[in-house]
Structures are given as C-alpha cells and as structure tokens.
Protein backbone atom coordinates (compact mmCIF):
# COMPACT_ATOMS: atom_id res chain seq x y z
CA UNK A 1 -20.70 34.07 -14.36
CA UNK A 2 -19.26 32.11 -17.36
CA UNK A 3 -15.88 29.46 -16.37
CA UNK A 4 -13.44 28.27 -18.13
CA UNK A 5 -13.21 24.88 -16.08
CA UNK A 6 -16.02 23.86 -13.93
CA UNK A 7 -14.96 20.31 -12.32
CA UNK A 8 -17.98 18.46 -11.05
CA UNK A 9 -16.28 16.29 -7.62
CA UNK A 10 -13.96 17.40 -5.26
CA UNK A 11 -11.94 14.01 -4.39
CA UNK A 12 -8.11 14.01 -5.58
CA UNK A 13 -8.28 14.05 -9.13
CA UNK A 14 -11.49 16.81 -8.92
CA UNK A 15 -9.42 19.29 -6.48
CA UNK A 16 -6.20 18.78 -7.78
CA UNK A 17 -7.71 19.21 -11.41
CA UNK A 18 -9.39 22.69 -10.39
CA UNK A 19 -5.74 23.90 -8.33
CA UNK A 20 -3.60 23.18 -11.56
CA UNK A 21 -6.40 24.88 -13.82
CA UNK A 22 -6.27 28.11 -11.57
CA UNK A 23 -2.83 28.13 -11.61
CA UNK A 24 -2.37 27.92 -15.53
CA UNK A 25 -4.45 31.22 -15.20
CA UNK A 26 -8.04 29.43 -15.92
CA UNK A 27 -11.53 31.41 -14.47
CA UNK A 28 -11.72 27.96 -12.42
CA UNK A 29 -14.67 26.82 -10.03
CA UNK A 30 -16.43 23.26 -8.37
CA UNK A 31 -19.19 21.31 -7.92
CA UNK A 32 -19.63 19.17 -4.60
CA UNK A 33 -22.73 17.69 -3.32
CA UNK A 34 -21.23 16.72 -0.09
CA UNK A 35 -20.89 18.61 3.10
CA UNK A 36 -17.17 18.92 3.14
CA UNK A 37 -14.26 18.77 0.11
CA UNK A 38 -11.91 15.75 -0.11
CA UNK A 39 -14.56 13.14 -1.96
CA UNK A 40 -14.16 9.70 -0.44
CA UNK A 41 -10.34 9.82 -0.35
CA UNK A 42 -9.28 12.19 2.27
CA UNK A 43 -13.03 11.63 3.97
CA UNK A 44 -14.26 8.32 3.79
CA UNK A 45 -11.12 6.35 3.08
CA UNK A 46 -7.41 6.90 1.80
CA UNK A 47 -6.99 9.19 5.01
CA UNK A 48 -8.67 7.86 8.14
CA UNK A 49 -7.84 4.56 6.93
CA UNK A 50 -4.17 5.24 7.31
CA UNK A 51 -4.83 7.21 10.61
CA UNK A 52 -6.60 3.62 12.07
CA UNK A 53 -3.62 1.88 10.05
CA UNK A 54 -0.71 3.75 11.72
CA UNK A 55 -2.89 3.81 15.25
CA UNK A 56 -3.19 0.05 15.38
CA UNK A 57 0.10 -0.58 14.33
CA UNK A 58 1.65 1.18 16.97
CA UNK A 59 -0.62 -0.40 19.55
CA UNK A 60 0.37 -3.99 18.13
CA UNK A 61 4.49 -3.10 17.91
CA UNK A 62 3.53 -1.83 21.56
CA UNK A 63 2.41 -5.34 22.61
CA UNK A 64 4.84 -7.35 20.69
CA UNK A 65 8.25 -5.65 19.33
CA UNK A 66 8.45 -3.13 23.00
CA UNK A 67 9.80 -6.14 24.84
CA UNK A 68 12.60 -6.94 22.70
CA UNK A 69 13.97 -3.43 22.05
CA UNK A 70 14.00 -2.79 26.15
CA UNK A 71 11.00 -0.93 26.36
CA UNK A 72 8.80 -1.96 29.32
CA UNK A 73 5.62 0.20 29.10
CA UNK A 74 3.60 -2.72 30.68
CA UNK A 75 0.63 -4.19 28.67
CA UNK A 76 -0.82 -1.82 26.51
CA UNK A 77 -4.95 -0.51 26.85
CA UNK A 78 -6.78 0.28 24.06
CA UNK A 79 -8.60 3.71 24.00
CA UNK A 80 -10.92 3.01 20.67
CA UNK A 81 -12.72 6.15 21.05
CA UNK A 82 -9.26 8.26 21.16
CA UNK A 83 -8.05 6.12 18.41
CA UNK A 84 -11.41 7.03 16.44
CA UNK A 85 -10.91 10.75 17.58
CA UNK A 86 -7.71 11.03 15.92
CA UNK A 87 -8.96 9.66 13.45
CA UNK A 88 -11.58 12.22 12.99
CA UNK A 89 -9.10 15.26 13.83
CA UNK A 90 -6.74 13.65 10.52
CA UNK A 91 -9.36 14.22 8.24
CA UNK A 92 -10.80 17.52 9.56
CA UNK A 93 -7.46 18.97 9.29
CA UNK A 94 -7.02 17.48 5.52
CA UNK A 95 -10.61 18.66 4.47
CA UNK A 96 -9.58 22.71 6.19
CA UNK A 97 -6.59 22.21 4.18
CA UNK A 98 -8.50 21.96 1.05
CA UNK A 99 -11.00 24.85 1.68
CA UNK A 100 -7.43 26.87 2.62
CA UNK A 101 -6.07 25.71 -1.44
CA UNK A 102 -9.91 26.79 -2.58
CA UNK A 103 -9.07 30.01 -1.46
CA UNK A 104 -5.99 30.81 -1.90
CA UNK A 105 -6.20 29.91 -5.82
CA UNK A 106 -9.66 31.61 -6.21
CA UNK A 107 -11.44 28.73 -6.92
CA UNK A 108 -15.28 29.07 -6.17
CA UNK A 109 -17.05 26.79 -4.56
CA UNK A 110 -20.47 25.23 -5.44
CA UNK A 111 -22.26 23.30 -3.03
CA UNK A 112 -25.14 20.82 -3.91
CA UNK A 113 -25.13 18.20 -7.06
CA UNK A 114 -24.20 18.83 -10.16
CA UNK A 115 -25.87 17.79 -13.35
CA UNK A 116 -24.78 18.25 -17.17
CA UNK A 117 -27.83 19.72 -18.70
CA UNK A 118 -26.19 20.56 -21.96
CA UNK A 119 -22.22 20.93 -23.12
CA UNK A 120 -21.04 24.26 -21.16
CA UNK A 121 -23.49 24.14 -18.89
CA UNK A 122 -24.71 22.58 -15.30
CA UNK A 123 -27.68 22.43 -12.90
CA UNK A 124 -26.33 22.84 -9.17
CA UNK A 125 -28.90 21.64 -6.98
CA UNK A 126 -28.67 22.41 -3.01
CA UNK A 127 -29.67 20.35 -0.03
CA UNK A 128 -32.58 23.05 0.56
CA UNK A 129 -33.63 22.42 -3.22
CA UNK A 130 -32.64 25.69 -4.28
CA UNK A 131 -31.10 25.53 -7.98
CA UNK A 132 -28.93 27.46 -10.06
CA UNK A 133 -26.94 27.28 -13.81
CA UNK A 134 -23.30 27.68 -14.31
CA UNK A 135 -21.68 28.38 -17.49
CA UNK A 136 -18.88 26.79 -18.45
CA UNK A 137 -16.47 26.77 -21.64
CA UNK A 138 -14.95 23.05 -20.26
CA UNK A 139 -16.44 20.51 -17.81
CA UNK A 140 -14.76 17.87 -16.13
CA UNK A 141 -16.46 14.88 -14.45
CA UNK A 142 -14.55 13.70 -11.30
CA UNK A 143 -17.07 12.45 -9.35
CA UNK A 144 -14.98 8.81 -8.23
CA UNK A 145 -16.42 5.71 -7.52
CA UNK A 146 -18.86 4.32 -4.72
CA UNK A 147 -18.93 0.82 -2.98
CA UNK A 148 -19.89 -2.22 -5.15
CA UNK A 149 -21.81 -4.83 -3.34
CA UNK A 150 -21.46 -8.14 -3.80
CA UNK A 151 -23.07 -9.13 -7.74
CA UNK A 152 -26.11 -11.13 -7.77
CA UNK A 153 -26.00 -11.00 -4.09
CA UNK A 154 -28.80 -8.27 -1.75
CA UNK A 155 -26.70 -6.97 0.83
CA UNK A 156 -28.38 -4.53 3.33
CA UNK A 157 -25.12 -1.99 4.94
CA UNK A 158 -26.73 -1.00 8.14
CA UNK A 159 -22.80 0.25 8.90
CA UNK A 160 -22.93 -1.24 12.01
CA UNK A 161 -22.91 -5.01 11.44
CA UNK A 162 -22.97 -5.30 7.73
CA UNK A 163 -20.19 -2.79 6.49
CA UNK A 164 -19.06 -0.82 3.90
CA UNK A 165 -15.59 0.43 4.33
CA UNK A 166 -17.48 3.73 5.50
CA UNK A 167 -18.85 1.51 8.62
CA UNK A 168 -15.44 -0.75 8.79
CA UNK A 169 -13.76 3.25 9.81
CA UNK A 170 -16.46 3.55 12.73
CA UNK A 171 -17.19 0.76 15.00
CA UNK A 172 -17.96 1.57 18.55
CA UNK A 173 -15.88 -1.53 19.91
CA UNK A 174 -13.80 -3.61 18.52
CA UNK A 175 -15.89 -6.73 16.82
CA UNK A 176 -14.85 -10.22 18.47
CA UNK A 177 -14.79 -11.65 15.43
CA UNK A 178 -14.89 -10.50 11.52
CA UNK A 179 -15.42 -11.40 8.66
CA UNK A 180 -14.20 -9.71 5.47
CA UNK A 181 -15.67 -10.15 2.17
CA UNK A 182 -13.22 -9.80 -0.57
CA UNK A 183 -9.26 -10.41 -0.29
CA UNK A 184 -8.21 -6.96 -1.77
CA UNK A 185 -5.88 -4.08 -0.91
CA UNK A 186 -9.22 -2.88 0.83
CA UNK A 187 -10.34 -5.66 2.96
CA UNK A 188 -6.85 -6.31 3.82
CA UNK A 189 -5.98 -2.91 5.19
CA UNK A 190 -9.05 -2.55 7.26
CA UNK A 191 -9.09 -6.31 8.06
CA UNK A 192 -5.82 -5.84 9.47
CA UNK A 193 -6.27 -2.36 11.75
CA UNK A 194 -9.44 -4.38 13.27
CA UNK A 195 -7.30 -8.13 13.78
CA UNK A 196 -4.65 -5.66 15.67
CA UNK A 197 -7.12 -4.62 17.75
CA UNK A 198 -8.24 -8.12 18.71
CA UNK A 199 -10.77 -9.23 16.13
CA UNK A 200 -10.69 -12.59 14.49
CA UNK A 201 -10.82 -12.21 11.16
CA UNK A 202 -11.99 -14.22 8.24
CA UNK A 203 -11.07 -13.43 4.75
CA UNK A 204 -13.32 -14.84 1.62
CA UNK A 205 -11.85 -14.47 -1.50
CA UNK A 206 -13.80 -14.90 -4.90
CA UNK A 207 -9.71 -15.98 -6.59
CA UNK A 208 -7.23 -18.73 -5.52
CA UNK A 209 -4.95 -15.63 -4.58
CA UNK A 210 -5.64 -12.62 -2.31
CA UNK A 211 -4.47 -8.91 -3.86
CA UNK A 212 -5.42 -10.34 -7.65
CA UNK A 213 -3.54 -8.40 -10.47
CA UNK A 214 -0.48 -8.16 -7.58
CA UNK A 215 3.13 -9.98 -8.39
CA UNK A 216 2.01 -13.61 -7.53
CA UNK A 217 5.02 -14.31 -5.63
CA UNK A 218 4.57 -11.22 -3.69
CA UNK A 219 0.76 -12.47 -2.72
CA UNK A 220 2.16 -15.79 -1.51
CA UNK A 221 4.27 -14.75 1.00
CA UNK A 222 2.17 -12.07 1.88
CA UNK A 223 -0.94 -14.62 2.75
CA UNK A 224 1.53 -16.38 4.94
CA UNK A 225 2.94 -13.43 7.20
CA UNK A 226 -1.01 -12.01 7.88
CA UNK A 227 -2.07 -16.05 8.28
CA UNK A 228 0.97 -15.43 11.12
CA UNK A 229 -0.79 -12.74 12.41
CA UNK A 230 -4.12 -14.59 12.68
CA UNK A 231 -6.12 -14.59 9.39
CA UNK A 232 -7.95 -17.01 8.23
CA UNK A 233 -8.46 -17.60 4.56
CA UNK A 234 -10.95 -18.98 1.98
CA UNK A 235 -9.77 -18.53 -1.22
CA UNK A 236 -11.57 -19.74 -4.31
CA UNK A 237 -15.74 -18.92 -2.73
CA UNK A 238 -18.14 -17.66 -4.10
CA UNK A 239 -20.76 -15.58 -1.40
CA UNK A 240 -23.78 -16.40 -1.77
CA UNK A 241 -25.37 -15.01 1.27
CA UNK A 242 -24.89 -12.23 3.85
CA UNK A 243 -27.99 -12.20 6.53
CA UNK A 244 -27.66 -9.90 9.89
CA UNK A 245 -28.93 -11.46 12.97
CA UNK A 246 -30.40 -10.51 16.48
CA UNK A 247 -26.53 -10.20 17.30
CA UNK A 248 -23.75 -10.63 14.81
CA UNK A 249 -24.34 -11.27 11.04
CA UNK A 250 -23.65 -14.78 9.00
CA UNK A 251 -21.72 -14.91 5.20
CA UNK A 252 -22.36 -18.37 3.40
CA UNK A 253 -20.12 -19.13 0.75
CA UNK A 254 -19.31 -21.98 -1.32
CA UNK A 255 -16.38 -23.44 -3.52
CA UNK A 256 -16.15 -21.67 -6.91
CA UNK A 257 -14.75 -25.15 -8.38
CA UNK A 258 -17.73 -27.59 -6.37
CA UNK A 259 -18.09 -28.61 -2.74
CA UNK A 260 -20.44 -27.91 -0.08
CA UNK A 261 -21.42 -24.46 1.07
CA UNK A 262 -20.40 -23.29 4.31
CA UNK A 263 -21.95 -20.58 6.84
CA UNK A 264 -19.48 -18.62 8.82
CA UNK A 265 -20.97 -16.59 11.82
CA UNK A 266 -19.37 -12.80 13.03
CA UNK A 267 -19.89 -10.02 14.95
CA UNK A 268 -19.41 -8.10 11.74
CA UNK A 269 -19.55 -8.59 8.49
CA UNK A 270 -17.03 -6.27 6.13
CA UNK A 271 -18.12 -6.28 1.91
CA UNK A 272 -14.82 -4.83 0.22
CA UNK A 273 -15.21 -6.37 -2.73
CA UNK A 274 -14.49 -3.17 -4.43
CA UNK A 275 -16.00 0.17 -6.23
CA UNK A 276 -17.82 1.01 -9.47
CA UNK A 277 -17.89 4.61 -10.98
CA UNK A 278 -19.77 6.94 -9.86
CA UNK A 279 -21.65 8.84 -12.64
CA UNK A 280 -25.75 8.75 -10.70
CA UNK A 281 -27.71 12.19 -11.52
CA UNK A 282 -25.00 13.49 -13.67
CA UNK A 283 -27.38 13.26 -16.45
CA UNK A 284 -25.04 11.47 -18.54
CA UNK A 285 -27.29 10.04 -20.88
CA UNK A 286 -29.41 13.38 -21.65
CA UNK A 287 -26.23 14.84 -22.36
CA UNK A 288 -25.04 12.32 -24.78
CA UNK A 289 -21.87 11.33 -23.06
CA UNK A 290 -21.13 7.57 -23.63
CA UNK A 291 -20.38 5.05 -20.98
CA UNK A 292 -18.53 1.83 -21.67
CA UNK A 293 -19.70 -1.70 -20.86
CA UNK A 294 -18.79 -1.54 -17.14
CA UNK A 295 -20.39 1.85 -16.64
CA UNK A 296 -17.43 4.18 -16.95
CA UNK A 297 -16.87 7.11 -18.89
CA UNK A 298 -15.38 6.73 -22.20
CA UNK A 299 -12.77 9.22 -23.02
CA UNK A 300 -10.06 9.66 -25.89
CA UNK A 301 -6.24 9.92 -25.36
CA UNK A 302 -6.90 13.36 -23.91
CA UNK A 303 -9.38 12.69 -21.63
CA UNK A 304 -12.07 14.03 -23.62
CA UNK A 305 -15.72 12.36 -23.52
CA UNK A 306 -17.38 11.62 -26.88
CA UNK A 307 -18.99 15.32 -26.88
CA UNK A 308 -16.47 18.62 -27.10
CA UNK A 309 -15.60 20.42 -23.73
CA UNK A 310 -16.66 17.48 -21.33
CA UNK A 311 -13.75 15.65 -19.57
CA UNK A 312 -13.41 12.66 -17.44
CA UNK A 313 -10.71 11.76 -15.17
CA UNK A 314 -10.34 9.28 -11.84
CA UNK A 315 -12.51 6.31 -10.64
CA UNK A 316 -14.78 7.46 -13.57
CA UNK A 317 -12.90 5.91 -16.28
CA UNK A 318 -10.78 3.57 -17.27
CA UNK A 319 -7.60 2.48 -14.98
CA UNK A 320 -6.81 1.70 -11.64
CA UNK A 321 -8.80 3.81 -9.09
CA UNK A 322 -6.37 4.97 -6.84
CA UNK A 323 -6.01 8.28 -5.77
CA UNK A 324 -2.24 9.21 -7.27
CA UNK A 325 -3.74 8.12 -10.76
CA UNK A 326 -6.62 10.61 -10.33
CA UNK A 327 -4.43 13.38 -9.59
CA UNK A 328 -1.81 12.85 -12.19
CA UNK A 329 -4.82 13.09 -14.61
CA UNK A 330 -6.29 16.04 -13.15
CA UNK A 331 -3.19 17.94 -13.45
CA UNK A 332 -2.96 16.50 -17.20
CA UNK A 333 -6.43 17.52 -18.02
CA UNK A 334 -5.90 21.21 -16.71
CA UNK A 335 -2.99 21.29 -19.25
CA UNK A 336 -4.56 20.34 -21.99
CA UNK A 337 -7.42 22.69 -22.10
CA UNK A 338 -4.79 25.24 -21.15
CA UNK A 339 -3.56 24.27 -24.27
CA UNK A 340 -0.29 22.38 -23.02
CA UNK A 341 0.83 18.78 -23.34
CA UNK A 342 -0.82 17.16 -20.30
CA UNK A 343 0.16 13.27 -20.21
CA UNK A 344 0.02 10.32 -18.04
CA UNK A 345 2.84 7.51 -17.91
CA UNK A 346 -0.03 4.84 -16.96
CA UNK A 347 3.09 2.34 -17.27
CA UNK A 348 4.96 3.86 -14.00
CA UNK A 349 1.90 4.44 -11.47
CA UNK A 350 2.96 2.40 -8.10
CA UNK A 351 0.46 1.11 -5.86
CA UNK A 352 0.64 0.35 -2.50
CA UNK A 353 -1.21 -1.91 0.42
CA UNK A 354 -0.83 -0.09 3.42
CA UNK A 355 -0.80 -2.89 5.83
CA UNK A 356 1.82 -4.08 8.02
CA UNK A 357 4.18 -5.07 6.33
CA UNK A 358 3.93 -2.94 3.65
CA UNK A 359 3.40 -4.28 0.20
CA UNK A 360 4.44 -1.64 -2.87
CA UNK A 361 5.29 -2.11 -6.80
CA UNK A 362 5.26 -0.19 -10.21
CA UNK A 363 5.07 -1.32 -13.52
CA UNK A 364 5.07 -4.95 -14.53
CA UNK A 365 4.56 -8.28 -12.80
CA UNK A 366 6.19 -11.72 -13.50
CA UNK A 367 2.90 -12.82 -14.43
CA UNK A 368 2.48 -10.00 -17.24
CA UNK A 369 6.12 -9.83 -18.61
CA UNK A 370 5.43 -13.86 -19.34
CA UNK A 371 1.71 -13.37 -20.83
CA UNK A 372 3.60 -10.58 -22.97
CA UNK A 373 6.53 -12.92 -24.14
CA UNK A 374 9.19 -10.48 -22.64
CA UNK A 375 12.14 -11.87 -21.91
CA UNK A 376 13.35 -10.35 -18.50
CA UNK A 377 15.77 -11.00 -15.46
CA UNK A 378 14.95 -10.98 -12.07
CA UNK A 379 16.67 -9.75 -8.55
CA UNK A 380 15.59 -10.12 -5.09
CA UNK A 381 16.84 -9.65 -1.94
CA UNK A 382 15.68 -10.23 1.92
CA UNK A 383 14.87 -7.32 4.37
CA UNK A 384 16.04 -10.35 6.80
CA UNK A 385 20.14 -9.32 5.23
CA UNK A 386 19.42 -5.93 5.73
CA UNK A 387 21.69 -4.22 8.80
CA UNK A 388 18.92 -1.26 9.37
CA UNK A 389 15.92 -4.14 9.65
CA UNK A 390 17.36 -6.00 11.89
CA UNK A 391 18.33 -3.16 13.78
CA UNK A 392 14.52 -2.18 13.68
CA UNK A 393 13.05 -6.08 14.25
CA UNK A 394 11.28 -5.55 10.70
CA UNK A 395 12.82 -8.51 8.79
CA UNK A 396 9.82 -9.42 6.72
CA UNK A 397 9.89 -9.16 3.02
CA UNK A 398 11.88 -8.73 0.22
CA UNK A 399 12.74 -6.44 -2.37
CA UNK A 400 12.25 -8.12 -5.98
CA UNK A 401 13.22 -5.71 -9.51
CA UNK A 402 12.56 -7.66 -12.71
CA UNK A 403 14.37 -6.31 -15.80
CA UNK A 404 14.54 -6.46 -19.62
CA UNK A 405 16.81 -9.08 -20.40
CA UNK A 406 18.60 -7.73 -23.60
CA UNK A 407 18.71 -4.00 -22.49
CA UNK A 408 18.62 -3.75 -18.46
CA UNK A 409 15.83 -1.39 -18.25
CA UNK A 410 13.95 -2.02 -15.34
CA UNK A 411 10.16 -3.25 -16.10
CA UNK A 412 8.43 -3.62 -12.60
CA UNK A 413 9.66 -3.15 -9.02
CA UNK A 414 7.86 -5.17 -6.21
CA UNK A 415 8.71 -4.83 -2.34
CA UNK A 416 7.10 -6.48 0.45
CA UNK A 417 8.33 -4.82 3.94
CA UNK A 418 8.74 -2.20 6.33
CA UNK A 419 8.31 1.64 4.68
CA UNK A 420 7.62 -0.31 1.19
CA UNK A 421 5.20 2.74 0.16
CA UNK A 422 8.11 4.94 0.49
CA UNK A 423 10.22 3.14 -0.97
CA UNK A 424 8.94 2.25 -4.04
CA UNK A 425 9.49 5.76 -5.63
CA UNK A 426 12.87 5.74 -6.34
CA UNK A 427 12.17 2.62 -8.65
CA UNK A 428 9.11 4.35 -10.30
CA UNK A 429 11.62 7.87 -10.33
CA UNK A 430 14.00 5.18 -12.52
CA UNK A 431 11.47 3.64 -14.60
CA UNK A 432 10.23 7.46 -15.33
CA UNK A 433 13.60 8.19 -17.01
CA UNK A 434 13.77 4.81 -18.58
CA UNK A 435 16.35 3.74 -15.55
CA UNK A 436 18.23 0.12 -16.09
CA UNK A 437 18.95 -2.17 -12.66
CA UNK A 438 22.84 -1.75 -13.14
CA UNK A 439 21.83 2.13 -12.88
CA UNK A 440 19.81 1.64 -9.65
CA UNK A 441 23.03 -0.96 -8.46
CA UNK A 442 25.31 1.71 -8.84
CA UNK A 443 23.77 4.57 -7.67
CA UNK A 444 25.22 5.15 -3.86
CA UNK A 445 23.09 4.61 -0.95
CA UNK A 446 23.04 5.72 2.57
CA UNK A 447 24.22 2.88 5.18
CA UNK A 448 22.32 1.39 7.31
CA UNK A 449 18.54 2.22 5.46
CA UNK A 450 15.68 0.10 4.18
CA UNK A 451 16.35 1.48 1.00
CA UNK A 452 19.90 -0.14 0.97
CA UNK A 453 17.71 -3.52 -0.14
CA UNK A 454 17.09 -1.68 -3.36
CA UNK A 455 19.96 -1.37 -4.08
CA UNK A 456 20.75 -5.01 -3.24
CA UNK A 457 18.02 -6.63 -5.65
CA UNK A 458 19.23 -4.55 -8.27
CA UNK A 459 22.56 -5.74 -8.15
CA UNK A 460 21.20 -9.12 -7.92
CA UNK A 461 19.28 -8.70 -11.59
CA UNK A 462 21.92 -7.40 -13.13
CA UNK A 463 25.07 -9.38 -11.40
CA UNK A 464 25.00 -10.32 -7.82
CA UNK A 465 23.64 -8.97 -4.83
CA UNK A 466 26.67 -8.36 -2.40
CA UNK A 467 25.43 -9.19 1.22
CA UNK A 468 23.71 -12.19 0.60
C-alpha cells in the first residue's frame, strides 16, 4: 500500500505530525521500533518525570508547609514503590491514549525499525526479523534524541548505580546520597524529586552557572533557593571520571580554570549532561540525506532534507529539543506537504524547569537582548507581594518581562515561582500577537491569583508596579 506521509518515530513531534496529516485528509501511517507509542517523552521522560515531580512534591509540602496551614497529618511515610506505581499507571494511560488517536484518525501502525532505503520508500524491520517495504510519496524523520554521555569520558549505565535519566525514573530505594552530573533542566528536575525524598545530592556543572542559555538572573536566585533545599554545587568542573564500586559509584572532577581534582563518592551516580539526535540505522547516509556538524539533520525553511519528499522535525534537527517545539513542527510539516502554510514562531517557544519552584520564560534573555545591542526595559516583581502566595506559603520568585525600549513590545518573559509553567503562556499568547507590557499592564486580572504578578512586572516595565 502506497502513503502519502509515512513518519518514521512516534514521540511528540512523530505522532502529532501523523494526527495533523490524517486530518488534512493525507493516506497517513508510522514507523516505531519500540514496544509502545509515545518515544521517550510520554515513556521515558517528559511524563513519569512529572508524575515523580508532582509525587515528591507533595510528600515534601506534606513534611514542611502541612504544619503551618493547620494540617496535622503526623510525619509523613514514604511508599516508593506506590510512588513508582503511579508513576507507571501515568504513562500507561498516556501511551493507550495514543494507540486510541492511532485509531480513531486511521493511522496505521508499523512496528519494528525503520530504514530509508531510497526517497519514497522504507525497510520496516520487526523484533522477530521479519521485513517488509512501505511506499511512501513523503517521509518524515522524527526519531528524537538519545542520552549523551559525558565527551571524552567511558561511562558504563548499568541503570542502577550509574544512570541515565531512564535509571534516575526507577530506583528501588531512595539513594542516600547522589550525585548528578550536569546542572541542566534535566539533572535538576530529577535531582530534585530524589533530594525530596531524602537523597543528598551533588550537582557538577561543566559552566560557572547551572540552567546555561537561562536568564542569568533567573539562574542565580534559582541556585540559592535549591542550595536552601540541600544541594550542593560545583560549578566550573570538568568530569573526568565516573567508576562504579562494590557499593555506590565515585565522579572525579576537576576545575575547568586549574586546581586540584577532587573524587566525590555516592550511592548513585546521575549523567544528565544532555541528548544528541537520534538518526542510528536510519540509513541516512545511503540515502543521501546530509547531517550537519553536530550530527543533526539538515533541513531548509520547510523542513525539507537536502533530497525531495524526506522531512525532519524534533530532537533531529536544529533547535531546542523540547517536546512543544517538536509538535509545533509536526503540525507545520503536515501542512506543508498538504500544501498549506505550515510555520513555526521559533522566537515565542517557552520552556520550562519543572522543579519546585517552577522556573518558566519565552523569548529573549537579558543576556541576548545586550549581545544583540537592543535597547530594552525591564519589570519585575516578587511572588513575596503577591496576596494569593502568601495565602498559599509559595513566596519564592519573581516575575521579570523585559521590553523594547522605543516601542513597548515585549521581548522575553522570565518567572521563577509557584505554577510558573502555567503561567508563562499568557506572555508567549502576547508576544504571539506582537503584545507590548503596557498591553499585558492593562489587561484585567482576576484577584487574588499567581497570575496577578504578571500583571505587576508589566506595569513595572512600562511605569510602576502598584503593590510594591
């Protein structure tokens, strides 16, 4: 049977990608080598991360905010395996969603791995061996990205000891001590569901800054409230070693600028020093389909590879890899072989850490607007004025909008707090329509909310912020 779009990968942009194509009316159909649909995201990571995310921080707000609001539940217990059961029951549900939106669009299904032997057409091969050819007027490749490793350094995952953030999902017991390679949004967010839990954890960061490319004033504070809540930090090391032992693992490290190296022992040793794109047994090469120097796919302004009817989206090329980004492109994709319009504003895609608190922003940071030579203005304002925080004991953070200075039209929105992730949308809904802050000021917002902070900081960049 000949297709109009075969999509090779079934993670957010792949799925989403084959569900817009069947909807614009495309014979539509895709290619997974795993056992279940979802890719890494909704198996392996965005999803039972935030499952162990929400878990712990309810166990922690338990032990430490209960108290203070009048709740005496007594000293909470912690049931890892039902944690790590709910865990499992989130994602089961997610992936039995997907094979639901399979259906229901007529999408078919091919199980086993794909590989482009030729423009229009690919080699399915099952688990049992068993091959067979699909025909195909466009392909897309949205096959992600897979753990990194540490460069220049051989590090063994057993996923017990020494982790990937696979293992860092699983343990059987909470780790006395941790220690987590790499100071990003992913070592953070697991480093932090494991330290409320109990763990001791130990962060070594490659930068002088954790969350690199973030708002630099936004990382600062940020390294402060999780050194409150027991982190310990070395910034500026370079690994240079990560050996398991009879029990527990060690990580040496030394000084990126000079200084003596330094061996730090742990139950468990987390690498999250991020991902690389995932293009192995696609045959890429055969196929003619050019990579770039850091092993992603090179595409044009429409997604398109150097050879006719074979797209890329996602982890695979160019961009941040987050999920959102993915599926905005897959929709985009499915447009334009549909022969629509399909775009992506790469300028308004937020990202968020999904720790506690929350950090969240879209568009520019201080940091760029001043490489750029863009003159802008900038508002803040303090969760710690805000009635509805108080009201909640979640005082942390601060809102911060930074603005053109000539025309008001707001560049970059950055929030550190409670319910930041959900927040930062109405921003990146502004920004979308080319929003200034003295719009955002002046639009009316329900009292008491979070949100209300917003609104605060934007009156502070473009006159003054009226509770503080």
């Amino acid at each position: 049977m000949a297709y109009d779009v075969v999509v090779i990968g079934t993670g957010p942009g792949g799925y989403v990608c084959a569900i817009k194509a069947a909807q614009l009316g495309l014979k539509t159909a895709v290619v997974e080598k795993n056992a279940t649909l979802g890719g890494t995201c909704v198996n392996i990571g965005c999803i039972p991360s935030k499952a162990l995310l929400y878990a712990s921080e309810m166990f922690a707000e338990a032990q430490h905010s209960f108290p203070a609001l009048g709740v005496e539940v007594g000293k909470p217990k912690l049931n890892l395996k039902q944690m790590l059961a709910h865990k499992d029951v989130t994602v089961e549900q997610n992936v039995k969603g997907l094979d639901f939106l399979m259906k229901k669009n007529k999408i078919d299904v091919h199980r086993g791995a794909g590989r482009i032997i030729a423009a229009g057409k690919i080699l399915v091969t099952g688990e049992d061996g068993k091959t067979e050819e699909i025909e195909t007027k466009n392909i897309v490749i949205a096959t992600g990205s897979d753990v990194a490793g540490i460069p220049g350094v051989d590090v063994v995952f057993d996923e017990k000891v020494v982790v990937s953030s696979t293992g860092a999902l699983s343990f059987d017991k909470v780790p006395a001590s941790l220690v987590v390679v790499g100071g990003g949004v992913i070592g953070l967010e697991l480093g932090s569901v494991w330290a409320r839990l109990g763990a001791k954890v130990t962060v070594v960061e490659f930068l002088d800054t954790i969350l690199g490319g973030m708002d630099g004033e936004v990382a600062k504070q940020f390294q402060r409230m999780l050194a409150k809540q027991g982190f310990d930090f070395r910034l500026g090391c370079k690994v240079t070693g990560v050996k398991k032992a009879k029990k527990g693992a060690s990580v040496t490290f030394e000084p990126v600028k000079g200084g003596a190296a330094e061996t730090v022992e742990a139950d468990a040793v987390l690498i999250a020093t991020g991902r690389k794109p995932y293009t192995e047994g696609l045959g890429l090469a055969e196929a003619g389909v050019g990579l770039d120097e850091r092993g992603r796919v090179k595409t044009d302004g429409h997604f398109q590879t150097n050879v006719p009817g074979i797209y890329a989206i996602g982890d695979v090329i160019a961009g941040p890899m987050l999920a959102h980004k993915a599926e905005d492109e897959g929709v985009a994709v499915a447009e334009i072989i549909a022969g629509q319009a399909g775009h992506v504003n790469y300028d308004v895609i937020p990202s968020v850490v999904y720790t506690s608190p929350e950090i969240a922003s879209v568009g520019k940071t201080e940091e760029e607007l001043k490489k750029a030579g863009i003159e802008y203005k900038a508002g803040k304002f303090p969760f710690s004025a805000n009635g509805r925080a108080r009201a909640m004991l979640h005082t942390e953070g601060f809102v911060k909008i930074l603005a053109d200075k000539a025309t008001d039209r707001v560049l970059g929105a950055h929030i550190v707090g409670f319910g930041a992730g959900e927040m930062i949308h109405e921003a990146a809904v502004l920004m979308e329509f080319g929003g200034s802050s003295e719009d955002l000021a002046r639009t009316c917002h329900a009292h008491p909310t979070m949100s209300e902070s917003v609104k605060e900081a934007a009156l502070a960049t473009f006159f003054k912020s009226i509770h503080i």
